[in-house]
Protein backbone atom coordinates (compact mmCIF):
# COMPACT_ATOMS: atom_id res chain seq x y z
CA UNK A 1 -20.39 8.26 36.42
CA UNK A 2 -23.85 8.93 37.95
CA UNK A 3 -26.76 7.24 35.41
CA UNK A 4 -28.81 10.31 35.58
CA UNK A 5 -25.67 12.40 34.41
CA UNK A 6 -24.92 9.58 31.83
CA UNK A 7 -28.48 9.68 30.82
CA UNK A 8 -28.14 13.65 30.32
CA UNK A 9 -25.20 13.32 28.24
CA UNK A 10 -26.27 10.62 26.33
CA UNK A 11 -29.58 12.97 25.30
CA UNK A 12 -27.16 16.20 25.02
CA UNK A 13 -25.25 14.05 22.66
CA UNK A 14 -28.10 13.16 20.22
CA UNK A 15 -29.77 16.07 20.47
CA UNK A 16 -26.81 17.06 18.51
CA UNK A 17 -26.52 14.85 15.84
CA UNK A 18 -23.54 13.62 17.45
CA UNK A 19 -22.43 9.59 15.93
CA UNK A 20 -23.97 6.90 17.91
CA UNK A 21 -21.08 5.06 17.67
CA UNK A 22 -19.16 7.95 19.62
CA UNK A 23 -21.41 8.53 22.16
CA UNK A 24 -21.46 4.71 22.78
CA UNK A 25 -17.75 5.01 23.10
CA UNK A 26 -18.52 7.60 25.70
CA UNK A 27 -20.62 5.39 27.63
CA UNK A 28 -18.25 2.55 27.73
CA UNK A 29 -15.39 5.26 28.93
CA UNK A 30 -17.28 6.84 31.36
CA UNK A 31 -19.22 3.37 32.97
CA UNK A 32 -17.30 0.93 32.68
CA UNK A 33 -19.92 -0.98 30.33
CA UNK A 34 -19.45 -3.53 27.99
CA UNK A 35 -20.53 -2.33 24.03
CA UNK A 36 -23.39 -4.24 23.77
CA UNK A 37 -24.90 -2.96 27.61
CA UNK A 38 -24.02 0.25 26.17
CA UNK A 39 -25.65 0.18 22.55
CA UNK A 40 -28.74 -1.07 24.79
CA UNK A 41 -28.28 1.77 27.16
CA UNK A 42 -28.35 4.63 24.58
CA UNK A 43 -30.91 2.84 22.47
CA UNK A 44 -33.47 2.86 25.68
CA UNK A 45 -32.43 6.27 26.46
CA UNK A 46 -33.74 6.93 22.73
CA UNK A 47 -36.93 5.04 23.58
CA UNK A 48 -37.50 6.65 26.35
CA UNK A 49 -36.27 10.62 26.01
CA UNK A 50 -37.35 10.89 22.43
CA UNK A 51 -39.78 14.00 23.14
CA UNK A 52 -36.61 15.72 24.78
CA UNK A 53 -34.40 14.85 22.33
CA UNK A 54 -36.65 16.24 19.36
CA UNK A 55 -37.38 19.00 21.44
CA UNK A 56 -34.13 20.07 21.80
CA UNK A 57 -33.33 19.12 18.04
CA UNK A 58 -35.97 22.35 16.96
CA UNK A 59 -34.01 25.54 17.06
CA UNK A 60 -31.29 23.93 14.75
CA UNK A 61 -34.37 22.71 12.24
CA UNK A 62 -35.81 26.48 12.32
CA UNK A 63 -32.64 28.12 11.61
CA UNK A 64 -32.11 25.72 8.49
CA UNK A 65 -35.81 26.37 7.72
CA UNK A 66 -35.07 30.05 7.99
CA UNK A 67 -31.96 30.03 6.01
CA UNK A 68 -33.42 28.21 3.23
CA UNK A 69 -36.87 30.33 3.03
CA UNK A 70 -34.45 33.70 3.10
CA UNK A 71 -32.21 31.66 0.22
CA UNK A 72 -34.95 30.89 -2.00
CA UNK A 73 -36.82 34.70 -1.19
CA UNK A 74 -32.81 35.91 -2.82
CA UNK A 75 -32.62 33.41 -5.27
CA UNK A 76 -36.61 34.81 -6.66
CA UNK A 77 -36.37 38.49 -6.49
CA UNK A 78 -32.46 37.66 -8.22
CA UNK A 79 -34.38 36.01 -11.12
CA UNK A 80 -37.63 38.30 -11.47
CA UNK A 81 -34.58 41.63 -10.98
CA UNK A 82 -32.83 39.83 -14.30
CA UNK A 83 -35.60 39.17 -16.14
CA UNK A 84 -37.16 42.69 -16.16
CA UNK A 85 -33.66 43.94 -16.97
């Protein structure tokens, strides 16, 4: 496989919480590499992309933010609602 596509899926792959050990796998099925060329591999793409990778990691963080801010807002107006009752 092409290193810049490798490199891609390597970032795809942790941008979405995806095992390390797994995408290492990946690497080593789709390269040819040994584990521990690959373990360095992903680790430098880690290094190297981590901007990407947390950028890419952000609309999964605001949804969870936004689920628990609406959860909490329910969980509030479902106490003050049975405490005026």
């Amino acid at each position: 496989m092409d290193p810049t596509k490798l490199s891609e899926a390597v970032i795809r792959d942790l941008s979405r919480h995806r095992s390390r050990n797994d995408i290492i796998l990946d690497v080593c099925k789709a390269s040819g590499m040994q584990w521990d060329a690959a373990v360095r591999f992903v680790h430098q793409i880690e290094i190297n992309q981590h901007g990407t990778i947390v950028a890419r990691q952000r609309p999964i963080l605001v949804l969870f933010a936004a689920a628990f801010i609406l959860g909490g807002a329910a969980a509030s107006i479902g106490m003050v609602a049975a405490t005026l009752d």
